[in-house]
N, C-alpha and C. Protein backbone atom coordinates (compact mmCIF):
# COMPACT_ATOMS: atom_id res chain seq x y z
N UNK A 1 13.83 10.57 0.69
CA UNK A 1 13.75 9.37 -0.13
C UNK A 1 12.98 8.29 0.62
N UNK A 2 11.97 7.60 0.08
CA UNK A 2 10.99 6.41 0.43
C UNK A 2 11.73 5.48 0.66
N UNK A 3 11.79 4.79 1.87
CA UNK A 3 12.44 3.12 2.10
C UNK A 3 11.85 2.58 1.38
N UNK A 4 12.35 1.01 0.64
CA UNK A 4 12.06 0.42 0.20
C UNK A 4 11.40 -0.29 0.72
N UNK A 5 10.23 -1.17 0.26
CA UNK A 5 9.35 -2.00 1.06
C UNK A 5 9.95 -3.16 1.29
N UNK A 6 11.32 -3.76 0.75
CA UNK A 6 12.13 -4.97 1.41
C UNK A 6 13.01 -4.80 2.36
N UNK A 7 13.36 -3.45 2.32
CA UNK A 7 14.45 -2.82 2.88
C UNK A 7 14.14 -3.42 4.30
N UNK A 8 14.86 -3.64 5.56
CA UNK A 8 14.73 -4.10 7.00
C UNK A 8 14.67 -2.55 7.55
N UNK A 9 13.75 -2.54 8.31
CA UNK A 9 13.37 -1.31 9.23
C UNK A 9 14.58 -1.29 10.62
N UNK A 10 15.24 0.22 10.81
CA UNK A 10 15.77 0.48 11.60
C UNK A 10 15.55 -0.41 13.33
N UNK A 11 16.29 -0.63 13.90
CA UNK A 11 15.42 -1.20 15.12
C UNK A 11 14.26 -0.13 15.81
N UNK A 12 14.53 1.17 15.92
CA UNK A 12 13.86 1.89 16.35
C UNK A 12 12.25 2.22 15.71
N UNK A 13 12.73 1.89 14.49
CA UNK A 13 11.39 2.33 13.06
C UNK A 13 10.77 0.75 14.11
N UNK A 14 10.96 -0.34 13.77
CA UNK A 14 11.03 -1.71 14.10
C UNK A 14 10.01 -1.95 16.00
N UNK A 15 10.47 -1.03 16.59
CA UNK A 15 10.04 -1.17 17.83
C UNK A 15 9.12 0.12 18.00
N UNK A 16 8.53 1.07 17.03
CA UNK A 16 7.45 1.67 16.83
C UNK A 16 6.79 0.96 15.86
N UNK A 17 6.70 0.55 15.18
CA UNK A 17 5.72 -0.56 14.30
C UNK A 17 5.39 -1.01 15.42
N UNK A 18 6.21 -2.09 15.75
CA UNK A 18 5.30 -3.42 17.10
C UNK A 18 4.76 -2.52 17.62
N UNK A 19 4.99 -1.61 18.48
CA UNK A 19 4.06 -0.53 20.23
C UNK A 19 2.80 -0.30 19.23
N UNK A 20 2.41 0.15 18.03
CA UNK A 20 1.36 0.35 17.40
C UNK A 20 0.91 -0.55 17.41
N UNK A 21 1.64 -1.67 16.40
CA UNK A 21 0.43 -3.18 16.64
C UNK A 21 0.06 -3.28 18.08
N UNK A 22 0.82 -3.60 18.67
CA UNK A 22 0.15 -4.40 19.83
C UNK A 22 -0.52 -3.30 21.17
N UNK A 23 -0.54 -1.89 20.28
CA UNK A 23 -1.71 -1.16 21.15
C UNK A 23 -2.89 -1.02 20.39
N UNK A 24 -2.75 -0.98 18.89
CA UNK A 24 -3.94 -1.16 18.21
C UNK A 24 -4.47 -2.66 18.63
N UNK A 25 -3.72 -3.72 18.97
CA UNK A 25 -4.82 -4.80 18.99
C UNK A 25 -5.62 -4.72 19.95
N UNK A 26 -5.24 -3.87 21.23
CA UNK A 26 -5.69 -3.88 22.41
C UNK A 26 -6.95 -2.73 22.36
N UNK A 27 -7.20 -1.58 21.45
CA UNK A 27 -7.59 -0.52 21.28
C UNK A 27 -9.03 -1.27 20.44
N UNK A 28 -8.74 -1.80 18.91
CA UNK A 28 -9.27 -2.16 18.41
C UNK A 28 -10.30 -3.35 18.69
N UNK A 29 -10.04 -4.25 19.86
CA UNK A 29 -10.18 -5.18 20.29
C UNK A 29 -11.75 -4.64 21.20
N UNK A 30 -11.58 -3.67 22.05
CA UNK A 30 -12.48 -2.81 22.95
C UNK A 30 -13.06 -2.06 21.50
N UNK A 31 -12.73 -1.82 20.82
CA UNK A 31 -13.48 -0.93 19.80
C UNK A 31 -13.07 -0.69 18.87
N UNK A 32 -14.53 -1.17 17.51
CA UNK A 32 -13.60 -1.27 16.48
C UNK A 32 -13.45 0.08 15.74
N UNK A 33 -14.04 1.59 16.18
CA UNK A 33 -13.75 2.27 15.90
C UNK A 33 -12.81 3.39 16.58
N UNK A 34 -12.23 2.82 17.52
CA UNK A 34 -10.95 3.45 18.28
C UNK A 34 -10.61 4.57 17.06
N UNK A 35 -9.91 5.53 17.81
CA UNK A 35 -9.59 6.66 16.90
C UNK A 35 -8.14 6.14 16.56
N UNK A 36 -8.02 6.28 15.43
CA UNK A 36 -6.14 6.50 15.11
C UNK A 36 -5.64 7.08 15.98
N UNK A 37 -5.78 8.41 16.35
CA UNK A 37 -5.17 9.23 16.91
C UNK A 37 -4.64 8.85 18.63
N UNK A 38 -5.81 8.03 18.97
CA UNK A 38 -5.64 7.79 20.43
C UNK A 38 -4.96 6.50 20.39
N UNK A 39 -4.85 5.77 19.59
CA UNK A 39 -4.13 4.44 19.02
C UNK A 39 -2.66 5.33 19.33
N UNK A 40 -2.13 6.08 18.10
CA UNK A 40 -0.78 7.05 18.19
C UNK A 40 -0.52 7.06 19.19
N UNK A 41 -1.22 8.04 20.08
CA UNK A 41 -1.03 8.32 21.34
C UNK A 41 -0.47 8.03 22.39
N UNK A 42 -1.35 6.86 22.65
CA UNK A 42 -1.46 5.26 23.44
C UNK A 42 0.38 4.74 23.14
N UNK A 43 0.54 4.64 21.93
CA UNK A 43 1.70 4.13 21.44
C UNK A 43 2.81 4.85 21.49
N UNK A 44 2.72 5.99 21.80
CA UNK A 44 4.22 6.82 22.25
C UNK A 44 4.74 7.38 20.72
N UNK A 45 3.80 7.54 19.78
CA UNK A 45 4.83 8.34 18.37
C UNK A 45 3.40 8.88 17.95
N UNK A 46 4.35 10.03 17.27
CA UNK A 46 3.80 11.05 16.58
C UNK A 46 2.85 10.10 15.01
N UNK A 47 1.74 11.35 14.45
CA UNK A 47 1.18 11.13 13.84
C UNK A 47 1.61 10.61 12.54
N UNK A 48 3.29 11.40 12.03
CA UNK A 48 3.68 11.13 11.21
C UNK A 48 4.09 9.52 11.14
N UNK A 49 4.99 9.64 12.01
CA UNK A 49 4.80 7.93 12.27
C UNK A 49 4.16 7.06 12.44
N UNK A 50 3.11 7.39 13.29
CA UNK A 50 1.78 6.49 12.80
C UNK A 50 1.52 5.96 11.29
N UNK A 51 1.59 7.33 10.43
CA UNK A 51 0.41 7.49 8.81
C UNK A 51 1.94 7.10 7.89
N UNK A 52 2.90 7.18 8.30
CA UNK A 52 3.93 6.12 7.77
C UNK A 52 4.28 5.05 7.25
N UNK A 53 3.72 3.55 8.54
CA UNK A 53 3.67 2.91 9.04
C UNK A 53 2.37 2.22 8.56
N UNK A 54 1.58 3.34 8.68
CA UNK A 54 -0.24 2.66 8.46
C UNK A 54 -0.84 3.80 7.77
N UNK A 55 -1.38 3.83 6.45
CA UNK A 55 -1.80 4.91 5.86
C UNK A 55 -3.50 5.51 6.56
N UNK A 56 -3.88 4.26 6.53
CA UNK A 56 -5.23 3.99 6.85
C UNK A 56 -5.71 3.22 7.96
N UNK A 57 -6.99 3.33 8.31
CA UNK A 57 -7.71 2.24 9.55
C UNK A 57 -7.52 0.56 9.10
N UNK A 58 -7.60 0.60 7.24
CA UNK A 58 -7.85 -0.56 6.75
C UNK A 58 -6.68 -1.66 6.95
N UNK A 59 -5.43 -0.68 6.51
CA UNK A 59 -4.04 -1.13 6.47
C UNK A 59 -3.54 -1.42 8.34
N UNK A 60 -4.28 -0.42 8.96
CA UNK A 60 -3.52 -1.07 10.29
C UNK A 60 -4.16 -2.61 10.93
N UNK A 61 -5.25 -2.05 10.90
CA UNK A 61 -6.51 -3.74 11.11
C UNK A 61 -5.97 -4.92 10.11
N UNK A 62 -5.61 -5.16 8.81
CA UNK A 62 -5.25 -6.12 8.61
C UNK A 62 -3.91 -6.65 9.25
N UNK A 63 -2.76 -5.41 9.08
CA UNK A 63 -1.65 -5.62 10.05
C UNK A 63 -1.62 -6.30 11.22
N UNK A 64 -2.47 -5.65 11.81
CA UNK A 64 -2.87 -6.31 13.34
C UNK A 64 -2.70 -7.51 13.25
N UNK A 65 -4.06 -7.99 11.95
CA UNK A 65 -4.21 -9.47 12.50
C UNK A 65 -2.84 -10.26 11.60
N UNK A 66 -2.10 -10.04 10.91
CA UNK A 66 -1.21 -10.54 10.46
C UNK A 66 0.20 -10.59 11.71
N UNK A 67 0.11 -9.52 11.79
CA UNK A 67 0.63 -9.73 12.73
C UNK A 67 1.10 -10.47 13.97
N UNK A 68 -0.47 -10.46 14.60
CA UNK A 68 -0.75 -11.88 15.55
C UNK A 68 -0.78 -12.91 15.28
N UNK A 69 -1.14 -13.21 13.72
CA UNK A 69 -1.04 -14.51 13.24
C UNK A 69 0.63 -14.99 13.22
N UNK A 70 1.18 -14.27 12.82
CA UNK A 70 2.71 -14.74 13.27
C UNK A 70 3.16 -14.63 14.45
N UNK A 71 2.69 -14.21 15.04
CA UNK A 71 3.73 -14.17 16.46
C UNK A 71 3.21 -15.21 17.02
N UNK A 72 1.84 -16.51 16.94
CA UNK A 72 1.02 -17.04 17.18
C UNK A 72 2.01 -18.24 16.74
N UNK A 73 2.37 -18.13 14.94
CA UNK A 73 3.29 -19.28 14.40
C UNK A 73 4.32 -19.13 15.06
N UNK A 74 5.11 -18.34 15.52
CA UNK A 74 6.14 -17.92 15.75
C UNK A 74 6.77 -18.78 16.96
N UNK A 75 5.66 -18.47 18.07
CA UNK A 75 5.59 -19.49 19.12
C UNK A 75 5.75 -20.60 19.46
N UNK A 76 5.56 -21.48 18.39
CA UNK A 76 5.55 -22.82 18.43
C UNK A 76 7.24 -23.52 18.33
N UNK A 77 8.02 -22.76 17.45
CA UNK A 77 9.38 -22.76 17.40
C UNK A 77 9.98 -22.77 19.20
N UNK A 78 10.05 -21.43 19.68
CA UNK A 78 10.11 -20.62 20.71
C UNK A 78 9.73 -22.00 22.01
N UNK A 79 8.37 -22.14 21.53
CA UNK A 79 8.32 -23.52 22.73
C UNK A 79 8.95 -25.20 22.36
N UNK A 80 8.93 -24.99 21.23
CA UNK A 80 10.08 -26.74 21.80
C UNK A 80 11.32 -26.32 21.52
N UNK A 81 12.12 -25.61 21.61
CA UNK A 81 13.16 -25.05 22.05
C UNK A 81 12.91 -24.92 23.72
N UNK A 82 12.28 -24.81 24.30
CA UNK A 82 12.01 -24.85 25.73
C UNK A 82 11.30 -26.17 26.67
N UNK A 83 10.83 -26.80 25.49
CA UNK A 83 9.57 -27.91 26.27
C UNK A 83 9.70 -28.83 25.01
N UNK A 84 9.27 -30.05 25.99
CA UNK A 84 9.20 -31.50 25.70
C UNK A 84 7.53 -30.92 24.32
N UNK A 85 7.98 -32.18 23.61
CA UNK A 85 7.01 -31.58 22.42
C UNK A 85 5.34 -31.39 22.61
N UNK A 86 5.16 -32.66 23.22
CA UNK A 86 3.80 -32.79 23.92
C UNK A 86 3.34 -31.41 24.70
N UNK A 87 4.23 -31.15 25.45
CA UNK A 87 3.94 -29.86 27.08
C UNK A 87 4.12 -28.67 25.50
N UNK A 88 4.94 -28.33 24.64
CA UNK A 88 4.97 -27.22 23.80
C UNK A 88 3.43 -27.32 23.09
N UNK A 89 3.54 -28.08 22.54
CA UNK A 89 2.00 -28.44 21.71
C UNK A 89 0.65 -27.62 23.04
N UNK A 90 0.81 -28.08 24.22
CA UNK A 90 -0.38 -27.71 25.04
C UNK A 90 0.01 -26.19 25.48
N UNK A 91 1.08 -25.91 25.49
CA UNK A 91 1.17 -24.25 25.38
C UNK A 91 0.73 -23.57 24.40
N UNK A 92 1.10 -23.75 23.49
CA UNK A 92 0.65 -22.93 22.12
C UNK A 92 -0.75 -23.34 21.84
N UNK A 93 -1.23 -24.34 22.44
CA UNK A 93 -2.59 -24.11 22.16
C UNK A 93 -3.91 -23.16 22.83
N UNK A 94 -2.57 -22.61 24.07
CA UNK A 94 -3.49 -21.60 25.13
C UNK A 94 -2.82 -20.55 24.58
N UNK A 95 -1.36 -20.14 23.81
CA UNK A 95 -1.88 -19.20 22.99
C UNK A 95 -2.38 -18.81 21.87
N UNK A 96 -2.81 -20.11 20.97
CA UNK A 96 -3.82 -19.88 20.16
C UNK A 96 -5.06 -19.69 20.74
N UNK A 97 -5.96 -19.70 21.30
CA UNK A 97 -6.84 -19.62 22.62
C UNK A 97 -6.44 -18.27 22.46
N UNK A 98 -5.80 -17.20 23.26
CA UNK A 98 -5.44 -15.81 23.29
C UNK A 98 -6.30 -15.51 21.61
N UNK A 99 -4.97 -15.71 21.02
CA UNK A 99 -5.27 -15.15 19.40
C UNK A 99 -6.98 -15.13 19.03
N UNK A 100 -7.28 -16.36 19.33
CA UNK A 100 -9.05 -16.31 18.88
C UNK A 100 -9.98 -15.37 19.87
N UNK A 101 -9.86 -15.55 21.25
CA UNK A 101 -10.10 -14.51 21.71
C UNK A 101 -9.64 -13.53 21.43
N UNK A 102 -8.72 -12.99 21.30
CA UNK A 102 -8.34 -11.04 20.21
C UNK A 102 -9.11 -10.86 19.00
N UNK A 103 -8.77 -11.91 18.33
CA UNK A 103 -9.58 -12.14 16.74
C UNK A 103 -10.92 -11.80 17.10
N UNK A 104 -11.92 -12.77 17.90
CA UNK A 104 -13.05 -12.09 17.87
C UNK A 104 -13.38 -10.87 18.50
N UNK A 105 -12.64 -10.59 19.40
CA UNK A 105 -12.59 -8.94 19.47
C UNK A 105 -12.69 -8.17 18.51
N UNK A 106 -11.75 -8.40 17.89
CA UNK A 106 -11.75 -7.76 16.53
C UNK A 106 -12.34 -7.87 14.94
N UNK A 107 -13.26 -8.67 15.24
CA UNK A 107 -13.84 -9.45 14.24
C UNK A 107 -14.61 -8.01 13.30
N UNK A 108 -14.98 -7.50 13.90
CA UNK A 108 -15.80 -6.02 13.22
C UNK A 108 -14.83 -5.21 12.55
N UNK A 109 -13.75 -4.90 13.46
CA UNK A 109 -12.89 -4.40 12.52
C UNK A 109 -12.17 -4.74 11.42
N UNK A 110 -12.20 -5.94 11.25
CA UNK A 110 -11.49 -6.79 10.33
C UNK A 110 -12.36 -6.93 9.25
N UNK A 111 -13.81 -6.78 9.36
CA UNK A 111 -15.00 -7.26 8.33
C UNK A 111 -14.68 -5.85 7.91
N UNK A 112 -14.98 -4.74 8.35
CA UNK A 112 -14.64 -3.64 7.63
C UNK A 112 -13.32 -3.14 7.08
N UNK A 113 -12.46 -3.66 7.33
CA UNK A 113 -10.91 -3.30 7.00
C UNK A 113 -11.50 -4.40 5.24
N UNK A 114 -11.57 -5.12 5.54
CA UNK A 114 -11.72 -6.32 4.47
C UNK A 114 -12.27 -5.87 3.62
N UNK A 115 -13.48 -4.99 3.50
CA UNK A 115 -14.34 -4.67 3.10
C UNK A 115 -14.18 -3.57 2.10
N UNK A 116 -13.16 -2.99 3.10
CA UNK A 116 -12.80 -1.61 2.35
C UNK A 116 -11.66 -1.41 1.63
N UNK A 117 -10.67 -2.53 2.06
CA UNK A 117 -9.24 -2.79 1.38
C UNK A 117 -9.07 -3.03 -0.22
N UNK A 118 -10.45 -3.05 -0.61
CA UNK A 118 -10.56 -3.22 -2.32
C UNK A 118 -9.35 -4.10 -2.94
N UNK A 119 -9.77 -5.47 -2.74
CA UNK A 119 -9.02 -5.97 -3.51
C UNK A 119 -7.29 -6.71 -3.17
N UNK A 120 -6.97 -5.90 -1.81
CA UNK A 120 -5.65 -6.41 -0.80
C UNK A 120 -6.36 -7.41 -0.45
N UNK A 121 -5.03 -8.43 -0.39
CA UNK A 121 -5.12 -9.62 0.24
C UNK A 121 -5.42 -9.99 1.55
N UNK A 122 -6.50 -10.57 1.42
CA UNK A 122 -6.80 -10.82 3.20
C UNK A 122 -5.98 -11.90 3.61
N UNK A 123 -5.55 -11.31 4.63
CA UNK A 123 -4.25 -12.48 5.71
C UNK A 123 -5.75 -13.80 5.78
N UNK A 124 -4.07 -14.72 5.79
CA UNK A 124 -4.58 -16.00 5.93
C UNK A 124 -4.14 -16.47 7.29
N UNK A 125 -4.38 -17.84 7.46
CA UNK A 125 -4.28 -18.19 8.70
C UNK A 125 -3.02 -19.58 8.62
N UNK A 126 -2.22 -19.50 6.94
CA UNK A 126 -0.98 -20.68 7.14
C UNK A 126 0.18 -20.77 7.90
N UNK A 127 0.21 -19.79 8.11
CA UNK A 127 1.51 -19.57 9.05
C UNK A 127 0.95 -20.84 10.30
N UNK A 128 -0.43 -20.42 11.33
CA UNK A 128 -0.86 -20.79 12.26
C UNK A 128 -0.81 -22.62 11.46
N UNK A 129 -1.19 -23.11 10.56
CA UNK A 129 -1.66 -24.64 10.05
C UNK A 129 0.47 -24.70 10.06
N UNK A 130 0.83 -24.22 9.19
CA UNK A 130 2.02 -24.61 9.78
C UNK A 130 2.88 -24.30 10.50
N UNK A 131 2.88 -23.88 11.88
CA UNK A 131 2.88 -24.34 13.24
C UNK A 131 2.06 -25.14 13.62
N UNK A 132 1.03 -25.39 12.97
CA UNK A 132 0.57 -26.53 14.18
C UNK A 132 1.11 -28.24 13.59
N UNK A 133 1.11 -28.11 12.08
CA UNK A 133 1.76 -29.37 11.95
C UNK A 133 3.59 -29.15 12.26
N UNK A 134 4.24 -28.69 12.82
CA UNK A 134 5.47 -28.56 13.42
C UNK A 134 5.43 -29.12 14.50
N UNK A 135 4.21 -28.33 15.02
CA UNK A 135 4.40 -28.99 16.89
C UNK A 135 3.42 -30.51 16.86
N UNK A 136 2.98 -30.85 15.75
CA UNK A 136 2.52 -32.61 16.08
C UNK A 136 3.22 -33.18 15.23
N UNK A 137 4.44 -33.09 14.24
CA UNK A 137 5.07 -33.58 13.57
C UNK A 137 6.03 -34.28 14.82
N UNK A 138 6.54 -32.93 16.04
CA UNK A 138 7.59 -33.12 16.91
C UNK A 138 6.95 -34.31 17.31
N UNK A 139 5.65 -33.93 18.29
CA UNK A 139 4.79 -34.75 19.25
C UNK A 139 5.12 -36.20 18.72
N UNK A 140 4.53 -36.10 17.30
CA UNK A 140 4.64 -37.65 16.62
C UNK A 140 5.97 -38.50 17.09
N UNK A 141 7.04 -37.59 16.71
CA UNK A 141 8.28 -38.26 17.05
C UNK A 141 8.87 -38.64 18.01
N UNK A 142 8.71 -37.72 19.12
CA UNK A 142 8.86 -38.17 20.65
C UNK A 142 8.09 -39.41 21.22
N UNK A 143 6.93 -39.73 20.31
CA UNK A 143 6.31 -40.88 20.75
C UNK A 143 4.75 -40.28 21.62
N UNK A 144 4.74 -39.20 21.90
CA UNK A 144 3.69 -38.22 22.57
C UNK A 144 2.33 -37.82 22.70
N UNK A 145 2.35 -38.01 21.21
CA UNK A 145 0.80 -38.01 20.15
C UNK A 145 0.67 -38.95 19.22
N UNK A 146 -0.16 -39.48 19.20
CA UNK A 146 -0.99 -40.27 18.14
C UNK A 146 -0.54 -39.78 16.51
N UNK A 147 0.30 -40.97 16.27
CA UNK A 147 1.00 -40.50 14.58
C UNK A 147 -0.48 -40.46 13.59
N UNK A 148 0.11 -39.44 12.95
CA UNK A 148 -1.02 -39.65 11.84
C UNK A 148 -1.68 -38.10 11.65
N UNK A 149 -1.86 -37.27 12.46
CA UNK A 149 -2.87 -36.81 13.07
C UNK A 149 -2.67 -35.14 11.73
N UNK A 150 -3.14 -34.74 11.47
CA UNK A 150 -2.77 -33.65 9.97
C UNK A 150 -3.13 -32.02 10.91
N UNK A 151 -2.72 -30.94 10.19
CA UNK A 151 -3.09 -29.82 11.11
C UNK A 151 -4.62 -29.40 10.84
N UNK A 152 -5.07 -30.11 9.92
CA UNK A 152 -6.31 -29.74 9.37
C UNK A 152 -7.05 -30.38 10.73
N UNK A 153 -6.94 -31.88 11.18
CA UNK A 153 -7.34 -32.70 12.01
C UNK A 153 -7.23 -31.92 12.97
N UNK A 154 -6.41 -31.80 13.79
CA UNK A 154 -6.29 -30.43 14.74
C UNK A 154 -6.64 -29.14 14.58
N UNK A 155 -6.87 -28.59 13.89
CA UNK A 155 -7.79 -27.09 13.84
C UNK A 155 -9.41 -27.93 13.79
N UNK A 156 -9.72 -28.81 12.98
CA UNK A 156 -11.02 -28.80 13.27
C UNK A 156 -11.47 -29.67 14.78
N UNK A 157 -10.72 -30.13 15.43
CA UNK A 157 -10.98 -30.33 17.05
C UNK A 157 -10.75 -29.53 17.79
N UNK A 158 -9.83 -27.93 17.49
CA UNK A 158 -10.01 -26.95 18.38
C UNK A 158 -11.38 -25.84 17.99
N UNK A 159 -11.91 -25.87 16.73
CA UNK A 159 -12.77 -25.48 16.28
C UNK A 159 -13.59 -24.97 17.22
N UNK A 160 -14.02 -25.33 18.37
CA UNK A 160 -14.77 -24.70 19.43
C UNK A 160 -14.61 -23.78 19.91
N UNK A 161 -12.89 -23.29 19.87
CA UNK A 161 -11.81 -21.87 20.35
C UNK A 161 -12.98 -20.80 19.92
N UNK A 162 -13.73 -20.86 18.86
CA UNK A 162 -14.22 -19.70 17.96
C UNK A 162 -15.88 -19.69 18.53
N UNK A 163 -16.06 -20.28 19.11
CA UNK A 163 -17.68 -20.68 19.86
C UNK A 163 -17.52 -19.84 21.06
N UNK A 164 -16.77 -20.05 21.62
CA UNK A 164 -16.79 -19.40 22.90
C UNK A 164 -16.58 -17.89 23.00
N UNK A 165 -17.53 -17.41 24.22
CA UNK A 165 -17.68 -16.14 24.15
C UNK A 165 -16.58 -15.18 24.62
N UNK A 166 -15.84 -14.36 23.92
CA UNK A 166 -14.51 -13.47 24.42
C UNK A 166 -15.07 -13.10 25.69
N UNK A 167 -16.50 -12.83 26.07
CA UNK A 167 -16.52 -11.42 27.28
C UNK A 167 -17.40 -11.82 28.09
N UNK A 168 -16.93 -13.79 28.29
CA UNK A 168 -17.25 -14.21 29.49
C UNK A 168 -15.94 -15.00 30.27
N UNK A 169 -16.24 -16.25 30.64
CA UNK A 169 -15.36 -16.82 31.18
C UNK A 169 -14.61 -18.06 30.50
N UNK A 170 -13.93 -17.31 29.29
CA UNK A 170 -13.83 -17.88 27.91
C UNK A 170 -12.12 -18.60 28.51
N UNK A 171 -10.99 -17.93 29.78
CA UNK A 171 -9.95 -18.97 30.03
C UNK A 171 -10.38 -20.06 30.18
N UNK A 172 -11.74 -20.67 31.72
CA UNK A 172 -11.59 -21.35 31.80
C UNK A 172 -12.17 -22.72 30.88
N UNK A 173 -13.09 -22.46 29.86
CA UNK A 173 -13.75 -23.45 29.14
C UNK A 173 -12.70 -23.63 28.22
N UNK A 174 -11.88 -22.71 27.38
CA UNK A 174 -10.80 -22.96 26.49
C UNK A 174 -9.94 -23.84 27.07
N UNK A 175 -9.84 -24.12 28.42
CA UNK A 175 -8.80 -24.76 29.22
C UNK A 175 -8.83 -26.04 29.16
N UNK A 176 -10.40 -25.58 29.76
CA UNK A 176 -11.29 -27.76 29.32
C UNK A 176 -11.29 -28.38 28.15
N UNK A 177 -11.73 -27.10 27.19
CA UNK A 177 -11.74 -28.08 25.49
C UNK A 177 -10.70 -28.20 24.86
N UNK A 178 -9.38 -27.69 25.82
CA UNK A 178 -7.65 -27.74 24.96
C UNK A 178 -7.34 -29.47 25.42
N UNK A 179 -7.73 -29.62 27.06
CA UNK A 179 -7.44 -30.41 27.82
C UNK A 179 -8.04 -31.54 26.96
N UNK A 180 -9.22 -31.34 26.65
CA UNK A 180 -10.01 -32.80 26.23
C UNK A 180 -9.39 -33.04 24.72
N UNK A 181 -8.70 -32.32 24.26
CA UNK A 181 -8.28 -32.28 22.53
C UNK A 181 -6.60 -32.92 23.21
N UNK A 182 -6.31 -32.48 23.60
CA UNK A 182 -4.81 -32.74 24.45
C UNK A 182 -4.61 -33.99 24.45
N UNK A 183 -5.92 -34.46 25.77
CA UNK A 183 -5.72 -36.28 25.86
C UNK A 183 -6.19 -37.02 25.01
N UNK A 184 -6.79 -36.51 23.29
CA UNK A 184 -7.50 -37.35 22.42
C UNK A 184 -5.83 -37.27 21.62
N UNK A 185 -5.27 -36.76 21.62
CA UNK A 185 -4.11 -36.69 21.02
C UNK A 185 -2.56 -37.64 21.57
N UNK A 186 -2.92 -37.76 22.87
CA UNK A 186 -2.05 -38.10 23.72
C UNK A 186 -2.60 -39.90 23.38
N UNK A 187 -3.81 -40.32 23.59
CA UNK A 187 -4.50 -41.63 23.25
C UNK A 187 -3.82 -42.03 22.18
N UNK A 188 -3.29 -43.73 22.25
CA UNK A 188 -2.75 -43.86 21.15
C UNK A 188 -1.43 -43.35 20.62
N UNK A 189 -0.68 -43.22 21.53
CA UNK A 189 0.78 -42.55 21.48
C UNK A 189 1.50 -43.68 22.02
N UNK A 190 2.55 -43.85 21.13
CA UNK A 190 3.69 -44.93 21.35
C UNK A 190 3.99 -44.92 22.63
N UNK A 191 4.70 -43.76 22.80
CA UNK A 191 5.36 -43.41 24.02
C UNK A 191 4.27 -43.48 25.35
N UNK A 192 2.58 -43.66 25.03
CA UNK A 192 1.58 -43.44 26.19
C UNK A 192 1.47 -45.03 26.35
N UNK A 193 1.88 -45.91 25.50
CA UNK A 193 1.46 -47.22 26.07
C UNK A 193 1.91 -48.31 27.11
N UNK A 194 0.76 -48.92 27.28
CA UNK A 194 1.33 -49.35 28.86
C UNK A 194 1.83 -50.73 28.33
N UNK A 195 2.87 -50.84 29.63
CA UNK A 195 3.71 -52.63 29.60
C UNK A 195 2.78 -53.25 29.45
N UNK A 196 2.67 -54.10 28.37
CA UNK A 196 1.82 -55.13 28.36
C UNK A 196 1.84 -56.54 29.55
N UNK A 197 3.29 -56.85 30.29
CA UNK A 197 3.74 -57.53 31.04
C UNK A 197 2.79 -57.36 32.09
């Protein structure tokens, strides 16, 4: 009998899904025609489980990036539960940084998954817009960042994440243009102003 597609996956079903994603991103990433098979492989389960899971090249490549796109939103929770809102905000923006570097790794595979998916919905990127207005909603409130500021406003000042080349020395410039978006954000923060006394 077929699980249901709402049904919650076993933990075990659950922790072979993820080892696939996150060896296909790594597989796919180096190449966008990686074999399934060595993807499987790589991932520790049989074929059946693989073609289970993922019928096709098309269905696993969008997965992928859906995938990462949440674990990307996901993050932002995860860090101000740990960090002052400001310091969370500048984490998650080095792992959004990651994500765009994978993404364009994978950018070929994704044009063809897209391509060929006839008509499936191509993952979007809201999850990521809301996390990012979460973590400057916080910022706002702590006094941290400059009120006002929308996630639209912030994706188009990280906008450069997508300029830079994956398969050079893409940490350290992402580092500089997070840094310089960081302190334009930080400018103009309640909490940044000085005693007037």
């Amino acid at each position: 009998m077929r699980q249901q597609k709402d049904t919650p996956l076993r933990s075990d079903a659950q922790r072979n899904r993820e080892r696939i994603l996150e060896v296909a991103l790594a597989e796919l990433t180096r190449s966008a025609d990686a074999p399934l098979s060595a993807i499987a492989k790589k991932a520790g389960v049989g074929q059946g489980t693989f073609y289970r899971n993922f019928p096709n090249r098309e269905a696993l490549v969008l997965e992928v990036y859906r995938y990462e796109t949440q674990q990307v939103a996901d993050a932002a929770c995860q860090l101000l539960r740990n960090c002052a809102p400001d310091r969370a905000l500048r984490e998650w923006m080095d792992r959004l940084a990651r994500f765009a570097m994978a993404k364009a790794g994978l950018a070929e595979a994704f044009r063809h998954a897209v391509s060929a998916s006839h008509g499936q919905a191509k993952p979007g990127h809201a999850p990521v817009t809301a996390a990012a207005e979460l973590l400057l909603r916080a910022g706002e409130e702590a006094g941290a960042i400059r009120p006002g500021v929308t996630a639209d406003d912030f994706l188009l000042a990280i906008a450069g994440l997508w300029q830079i080349d994956p398969r050079g020395d893409w940490e350290r410039r992402a580092a500089r243009l997070l840094d310089l978006v960081m302190d334009g954000l930080r400018a103009g923060a309640p909490g940044n102003a000085k005693d007037p006394r």
